[in-house]
C-alpha atoms as a PDB file:
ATOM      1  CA  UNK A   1     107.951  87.542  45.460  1.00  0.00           C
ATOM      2  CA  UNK A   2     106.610  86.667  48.981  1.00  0.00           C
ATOM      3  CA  UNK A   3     106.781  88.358  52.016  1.00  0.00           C
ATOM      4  CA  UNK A   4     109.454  85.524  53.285  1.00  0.00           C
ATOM      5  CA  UNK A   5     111.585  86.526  50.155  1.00  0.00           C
ATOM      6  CA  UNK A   6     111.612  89.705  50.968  1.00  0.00           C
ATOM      7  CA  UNK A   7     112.612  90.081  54.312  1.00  0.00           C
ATOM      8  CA  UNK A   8     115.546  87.513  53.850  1.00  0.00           C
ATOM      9  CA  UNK A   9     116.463  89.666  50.434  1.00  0.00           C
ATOM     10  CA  UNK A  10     116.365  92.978  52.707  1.00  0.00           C
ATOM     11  CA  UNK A  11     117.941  91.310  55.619  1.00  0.00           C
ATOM     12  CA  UNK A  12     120.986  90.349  52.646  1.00  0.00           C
ATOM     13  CA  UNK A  13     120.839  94.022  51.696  1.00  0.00           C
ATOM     14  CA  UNK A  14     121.106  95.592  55.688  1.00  0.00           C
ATOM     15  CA  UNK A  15     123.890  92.625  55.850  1.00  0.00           C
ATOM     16  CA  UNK A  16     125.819  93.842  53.049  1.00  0.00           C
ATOM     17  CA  UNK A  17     125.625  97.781  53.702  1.00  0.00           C
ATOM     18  CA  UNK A  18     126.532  96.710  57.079  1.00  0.00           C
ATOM     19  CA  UNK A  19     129.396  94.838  55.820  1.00  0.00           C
ATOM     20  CA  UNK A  20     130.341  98.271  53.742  1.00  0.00           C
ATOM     21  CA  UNK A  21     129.992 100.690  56.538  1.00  0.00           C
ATOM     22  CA  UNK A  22     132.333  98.304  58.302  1.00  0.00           C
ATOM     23  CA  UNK A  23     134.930  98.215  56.292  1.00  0.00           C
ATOM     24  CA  UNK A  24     134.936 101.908  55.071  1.00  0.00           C
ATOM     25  CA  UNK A  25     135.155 102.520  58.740  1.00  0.00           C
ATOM     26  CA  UNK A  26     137.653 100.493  59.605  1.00  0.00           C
ATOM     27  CA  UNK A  27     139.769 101.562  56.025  1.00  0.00           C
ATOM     28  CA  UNK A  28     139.384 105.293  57.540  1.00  0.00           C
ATOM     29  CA  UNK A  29     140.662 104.393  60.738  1.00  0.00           C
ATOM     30  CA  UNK A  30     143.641 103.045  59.120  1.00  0.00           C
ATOM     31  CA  UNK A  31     144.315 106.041  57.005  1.00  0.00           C
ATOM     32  CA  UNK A  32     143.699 108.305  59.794  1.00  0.00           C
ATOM     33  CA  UNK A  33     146.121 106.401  61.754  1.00  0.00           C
ATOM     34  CA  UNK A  34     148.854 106.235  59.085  1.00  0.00           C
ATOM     35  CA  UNK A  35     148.344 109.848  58.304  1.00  0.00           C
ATOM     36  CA  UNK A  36     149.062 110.694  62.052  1.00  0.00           C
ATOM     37  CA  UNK A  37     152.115 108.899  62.013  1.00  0.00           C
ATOM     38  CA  UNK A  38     153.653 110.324  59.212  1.00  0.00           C
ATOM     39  CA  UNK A  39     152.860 113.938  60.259  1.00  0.00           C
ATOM     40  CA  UNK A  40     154.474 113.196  63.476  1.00  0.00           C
ATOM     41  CA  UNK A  41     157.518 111.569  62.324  1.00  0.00           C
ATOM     42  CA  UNK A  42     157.651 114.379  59.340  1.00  0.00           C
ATOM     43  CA  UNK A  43     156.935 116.959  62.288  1.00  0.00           C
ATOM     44  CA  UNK A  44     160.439 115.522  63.907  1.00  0.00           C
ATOM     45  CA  UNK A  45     162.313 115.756  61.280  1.00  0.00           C
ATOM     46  CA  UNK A  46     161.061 119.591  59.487  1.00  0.00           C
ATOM     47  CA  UNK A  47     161.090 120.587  63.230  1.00  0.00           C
ATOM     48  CA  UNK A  48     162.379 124.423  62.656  1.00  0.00           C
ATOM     49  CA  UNK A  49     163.036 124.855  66.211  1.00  0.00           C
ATOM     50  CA  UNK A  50     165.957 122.861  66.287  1.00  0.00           C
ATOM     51  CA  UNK A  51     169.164 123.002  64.349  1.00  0.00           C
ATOM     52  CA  UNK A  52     170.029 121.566  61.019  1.00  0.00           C
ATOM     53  CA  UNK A  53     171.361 117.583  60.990  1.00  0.00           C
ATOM     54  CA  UNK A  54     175.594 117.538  60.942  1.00  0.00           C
ATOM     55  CA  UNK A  55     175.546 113.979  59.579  1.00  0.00           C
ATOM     56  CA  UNK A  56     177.010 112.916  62.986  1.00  0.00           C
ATOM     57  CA  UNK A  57     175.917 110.163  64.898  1.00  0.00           C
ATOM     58  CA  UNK A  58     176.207 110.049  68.609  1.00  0.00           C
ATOM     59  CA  UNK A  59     177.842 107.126  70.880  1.00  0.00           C
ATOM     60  CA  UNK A  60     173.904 105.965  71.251  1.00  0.00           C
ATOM     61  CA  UNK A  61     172.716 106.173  67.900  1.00  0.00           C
ATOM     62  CA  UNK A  62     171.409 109.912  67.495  1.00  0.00           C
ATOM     63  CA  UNK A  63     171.336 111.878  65.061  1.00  0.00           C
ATOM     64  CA  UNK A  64     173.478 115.141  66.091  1.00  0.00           C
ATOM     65  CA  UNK A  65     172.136 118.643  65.459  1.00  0.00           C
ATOM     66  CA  UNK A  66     173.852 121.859  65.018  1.00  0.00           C
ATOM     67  CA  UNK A  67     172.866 123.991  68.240  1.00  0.00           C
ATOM     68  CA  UNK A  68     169.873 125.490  67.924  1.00  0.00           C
ATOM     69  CA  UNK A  69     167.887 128.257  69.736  1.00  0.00           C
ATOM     70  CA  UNK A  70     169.978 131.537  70.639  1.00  0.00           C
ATOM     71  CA  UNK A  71     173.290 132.632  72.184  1.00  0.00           C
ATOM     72  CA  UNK A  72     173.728 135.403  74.390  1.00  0.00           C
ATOM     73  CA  UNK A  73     175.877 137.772  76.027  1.00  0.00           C
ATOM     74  CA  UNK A  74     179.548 137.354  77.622  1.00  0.00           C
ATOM     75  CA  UNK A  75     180.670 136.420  81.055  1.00  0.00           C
ATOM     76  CA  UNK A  76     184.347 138.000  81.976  1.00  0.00           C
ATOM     77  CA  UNK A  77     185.894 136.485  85.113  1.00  0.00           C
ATOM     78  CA  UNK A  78     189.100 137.134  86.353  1.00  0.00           C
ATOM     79  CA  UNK A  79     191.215 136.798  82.795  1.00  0.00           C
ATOM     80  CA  UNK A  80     188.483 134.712  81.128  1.00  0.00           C
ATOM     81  CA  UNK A  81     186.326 135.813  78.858  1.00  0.00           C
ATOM     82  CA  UNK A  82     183.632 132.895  77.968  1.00  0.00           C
ATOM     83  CA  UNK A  83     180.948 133.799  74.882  1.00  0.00           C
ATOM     84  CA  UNK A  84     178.116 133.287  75.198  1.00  0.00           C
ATOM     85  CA  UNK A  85     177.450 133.281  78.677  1.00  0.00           C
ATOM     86  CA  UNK A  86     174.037 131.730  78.140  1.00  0.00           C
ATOM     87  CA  UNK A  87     172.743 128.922  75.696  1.00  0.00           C
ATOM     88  CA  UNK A  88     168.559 129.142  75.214  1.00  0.00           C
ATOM     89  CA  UNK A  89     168.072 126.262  73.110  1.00  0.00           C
ATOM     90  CA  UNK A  90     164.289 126.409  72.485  1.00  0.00           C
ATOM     91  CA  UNK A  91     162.183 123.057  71.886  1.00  0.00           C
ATOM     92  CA  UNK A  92     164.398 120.570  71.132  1.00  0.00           C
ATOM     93  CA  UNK A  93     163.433 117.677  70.152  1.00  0.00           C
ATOM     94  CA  UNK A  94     163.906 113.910  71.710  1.00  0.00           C
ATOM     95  CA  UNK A  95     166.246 111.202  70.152  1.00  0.00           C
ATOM     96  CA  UNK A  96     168.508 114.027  69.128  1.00  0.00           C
ATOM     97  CA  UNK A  97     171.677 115.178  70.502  1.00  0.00           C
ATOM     98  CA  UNK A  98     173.116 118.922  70.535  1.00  0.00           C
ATOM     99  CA  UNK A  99     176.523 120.181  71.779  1.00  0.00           C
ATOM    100  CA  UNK A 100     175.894 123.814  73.005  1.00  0.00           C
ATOM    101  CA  UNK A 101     179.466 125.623  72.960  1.00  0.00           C
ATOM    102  CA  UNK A 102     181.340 128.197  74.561  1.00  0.00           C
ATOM    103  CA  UNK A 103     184.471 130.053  73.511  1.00  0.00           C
ATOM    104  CA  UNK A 104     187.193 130.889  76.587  1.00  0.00           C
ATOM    105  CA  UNK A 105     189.481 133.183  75.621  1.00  0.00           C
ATOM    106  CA  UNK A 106     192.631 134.210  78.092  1.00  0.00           C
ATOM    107  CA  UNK A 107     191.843 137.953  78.357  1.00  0.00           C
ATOM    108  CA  UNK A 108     194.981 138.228  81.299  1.00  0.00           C
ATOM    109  CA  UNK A 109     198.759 138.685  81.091  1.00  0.00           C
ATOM    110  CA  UNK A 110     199.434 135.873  82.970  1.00  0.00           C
ATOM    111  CA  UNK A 111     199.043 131.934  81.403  1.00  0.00           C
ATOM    112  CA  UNK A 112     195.532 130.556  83.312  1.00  0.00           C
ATOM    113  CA  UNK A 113     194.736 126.700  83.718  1.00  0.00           C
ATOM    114  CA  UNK A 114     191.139 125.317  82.895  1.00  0.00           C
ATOM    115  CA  UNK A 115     189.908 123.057  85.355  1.00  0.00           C
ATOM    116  CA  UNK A 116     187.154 120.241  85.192  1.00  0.00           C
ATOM    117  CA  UNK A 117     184.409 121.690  84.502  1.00  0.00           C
ATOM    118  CA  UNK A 118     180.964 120.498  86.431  1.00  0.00           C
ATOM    119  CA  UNK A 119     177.205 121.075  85.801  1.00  0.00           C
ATOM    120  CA  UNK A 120     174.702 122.206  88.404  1.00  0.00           C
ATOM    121  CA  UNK A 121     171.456 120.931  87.352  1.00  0.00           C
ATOM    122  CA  UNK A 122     168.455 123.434  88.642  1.00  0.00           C
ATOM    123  CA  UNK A 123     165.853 121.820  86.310  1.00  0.00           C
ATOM    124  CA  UNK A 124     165.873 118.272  84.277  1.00  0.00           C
ATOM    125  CA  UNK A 125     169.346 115.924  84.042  1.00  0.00           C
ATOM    126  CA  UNK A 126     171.897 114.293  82.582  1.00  0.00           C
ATOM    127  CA  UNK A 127     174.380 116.457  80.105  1.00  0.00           C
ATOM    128  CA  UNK A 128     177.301 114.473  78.850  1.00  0.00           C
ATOM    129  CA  UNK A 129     180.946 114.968  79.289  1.00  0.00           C
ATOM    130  CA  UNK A 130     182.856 118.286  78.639  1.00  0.00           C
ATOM    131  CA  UNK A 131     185.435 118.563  76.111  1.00  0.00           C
ATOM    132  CA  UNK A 132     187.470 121.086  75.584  1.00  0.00           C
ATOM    133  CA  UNK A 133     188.713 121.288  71.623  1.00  0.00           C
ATOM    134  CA  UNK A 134     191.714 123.074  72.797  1.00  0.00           C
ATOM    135  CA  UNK A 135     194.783 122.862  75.386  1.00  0.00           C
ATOM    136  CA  UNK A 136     193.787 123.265  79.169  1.00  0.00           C
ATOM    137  CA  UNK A 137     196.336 125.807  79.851  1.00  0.00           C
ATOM    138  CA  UNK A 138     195.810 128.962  77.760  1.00  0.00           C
ATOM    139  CA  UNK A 139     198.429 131.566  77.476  1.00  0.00           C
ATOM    140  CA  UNK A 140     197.321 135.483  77.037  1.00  0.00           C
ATOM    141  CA  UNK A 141     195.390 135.814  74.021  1.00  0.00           C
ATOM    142  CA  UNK A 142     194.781 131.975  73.655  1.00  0.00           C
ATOM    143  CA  UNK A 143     191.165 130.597  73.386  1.00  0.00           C
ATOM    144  CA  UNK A 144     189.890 127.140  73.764  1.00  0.00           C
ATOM    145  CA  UNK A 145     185.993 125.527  72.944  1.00  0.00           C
ATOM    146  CA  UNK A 146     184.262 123.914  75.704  1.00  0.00           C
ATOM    147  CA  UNK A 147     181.458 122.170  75.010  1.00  0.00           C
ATOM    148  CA  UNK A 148     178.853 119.297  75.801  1.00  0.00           C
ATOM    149  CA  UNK A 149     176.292 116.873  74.442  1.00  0.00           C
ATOM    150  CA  UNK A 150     172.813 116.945  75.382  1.00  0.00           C
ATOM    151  CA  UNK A 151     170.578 113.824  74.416  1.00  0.00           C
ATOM    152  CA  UNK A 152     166.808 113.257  75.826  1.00  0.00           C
ATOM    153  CA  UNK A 153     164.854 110.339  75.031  1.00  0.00           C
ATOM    154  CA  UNK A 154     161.212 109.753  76.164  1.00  0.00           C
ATOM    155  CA  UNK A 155     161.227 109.726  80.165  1.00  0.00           C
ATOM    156  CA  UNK A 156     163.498 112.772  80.308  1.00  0.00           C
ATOM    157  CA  UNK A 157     161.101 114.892  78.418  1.00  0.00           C
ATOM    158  CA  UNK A 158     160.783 118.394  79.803  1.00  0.00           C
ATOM    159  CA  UNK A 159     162.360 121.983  80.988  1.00  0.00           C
ATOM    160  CA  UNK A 160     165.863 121.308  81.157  1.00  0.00           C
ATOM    161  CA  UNK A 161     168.308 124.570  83.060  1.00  0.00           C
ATOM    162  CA  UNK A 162     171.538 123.898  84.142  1.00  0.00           C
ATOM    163  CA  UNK A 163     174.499 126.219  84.733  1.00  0.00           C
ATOM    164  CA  UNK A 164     177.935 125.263  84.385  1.00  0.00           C
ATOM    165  CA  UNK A 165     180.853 126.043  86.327  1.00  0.00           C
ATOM    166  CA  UNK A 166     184.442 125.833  84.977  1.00  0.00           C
ATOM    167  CA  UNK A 167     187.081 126.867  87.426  1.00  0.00           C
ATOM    168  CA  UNK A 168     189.984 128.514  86.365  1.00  0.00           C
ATOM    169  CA  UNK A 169     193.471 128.546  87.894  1.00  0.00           C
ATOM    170  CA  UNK A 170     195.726 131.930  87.650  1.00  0.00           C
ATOM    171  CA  UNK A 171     199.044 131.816  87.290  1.00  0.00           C
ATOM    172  CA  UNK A 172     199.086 133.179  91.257  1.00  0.00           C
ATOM    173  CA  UNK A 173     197.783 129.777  92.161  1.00  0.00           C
ATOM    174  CA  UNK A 174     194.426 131.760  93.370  1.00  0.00           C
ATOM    175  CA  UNK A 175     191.335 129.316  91.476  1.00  0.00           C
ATOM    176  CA  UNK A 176     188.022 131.287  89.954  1.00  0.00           C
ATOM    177  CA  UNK A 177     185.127 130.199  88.675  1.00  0.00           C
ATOM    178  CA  UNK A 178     183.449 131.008  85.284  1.00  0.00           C
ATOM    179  CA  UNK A 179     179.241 130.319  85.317  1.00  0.00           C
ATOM    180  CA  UNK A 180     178.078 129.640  82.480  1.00  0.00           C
ATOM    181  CA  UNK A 181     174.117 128.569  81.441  1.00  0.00           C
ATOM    182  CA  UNK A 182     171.877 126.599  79.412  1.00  0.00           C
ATOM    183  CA  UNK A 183     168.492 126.045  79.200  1.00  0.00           C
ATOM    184  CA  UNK A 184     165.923 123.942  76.848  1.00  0.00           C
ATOM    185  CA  UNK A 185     162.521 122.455  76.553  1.00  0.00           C
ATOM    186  CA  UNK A 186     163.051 118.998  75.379  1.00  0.00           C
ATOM    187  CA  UNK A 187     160.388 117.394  73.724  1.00  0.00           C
ATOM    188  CA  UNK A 188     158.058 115.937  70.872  1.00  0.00           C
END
């Protein structure tokens, strides 16, 4: 074989491994890329921080969670007595919703009167509507549910601390107000 041969046989070879080392590059950039993706989508769903899926969705499409992080402690004001007085919902994760609750139970001897209740954001945004799953007016003894839906979506990432205030009318006509709190870290 001459020397011409040679170098264009060689310069086939350096062309081909070339080639190779392409293409095993660019297969492993792939698979890294896929594998990535699934561990953060699997890392979304297995996330143990939050609560287990209800089967709900929400009005935009989320998947609702059963509250998760801890409850804590009771708040007595005038003849309501609200548990927990404070929500700490860990890391929660985005594109989900939760509905922290609260149980208000008329403690008085005297009917009381639920008012609107109205968040006071100190860190983050946006909770949803209260509902109470229960009459407004409770007589002595009575109890009602209020709760709330919290949904964060890429853009509202982040500490989230709000305390809620529900006022409460006594039979007297005199109006008090029951604080309430919760707090999370939402995120991916």
């Amino acid at each position: 074989m001459s020397n011409t041969q040679q170098r264009t046989t060689e310069r086939r070879h350096t062309r081909r491994r070339t080639w190779l080392i392409s293409a095993a590059t660019a297969i492993a950039v792939v698979g890294a890329s896929v594998a990535v993706v699934t561990l953060a989508a699997t890392s979304r769903s297995s996330d143990t921080t939050s609560g287990g899926r209800t089967g709900e969705i929400n009005a935009m499409g989320m998947p609702i969670l059963e509250t998760p992080g801890t409850s804590s402690g009771t708040v007595t004001t005038g003849a309501i007595t609200a548990t927990p007085a404070a929500w700490a919902l860990g890391r929660v994760a985005l594109n989900v919703a939760v509905r922290p609750t609260w149980q208000l139970t008329n403690t008085g001897t005297d009917p009381v009167t639920i008012g609107e209740p109205h968040a006071q954001i100190n860190e983050g945004c946006c909770p949803g509507a209260f509902t109470l799953q229960g009459p407004n007016t409770l007589d002595p003894g009575a109890t009602t549910d209020l709760s709330f839906e919290l949904s964060m979506h890429p853009g509202m990432d982040g500490p989230h601390d709000m305390t809620i205030h529900v006022p409460v009318q006594n039979a007297d006509g005199t109006t008090e107000t029951v604080d309430l709190s919760v707090t999370g870290d939402f995120r991916d």
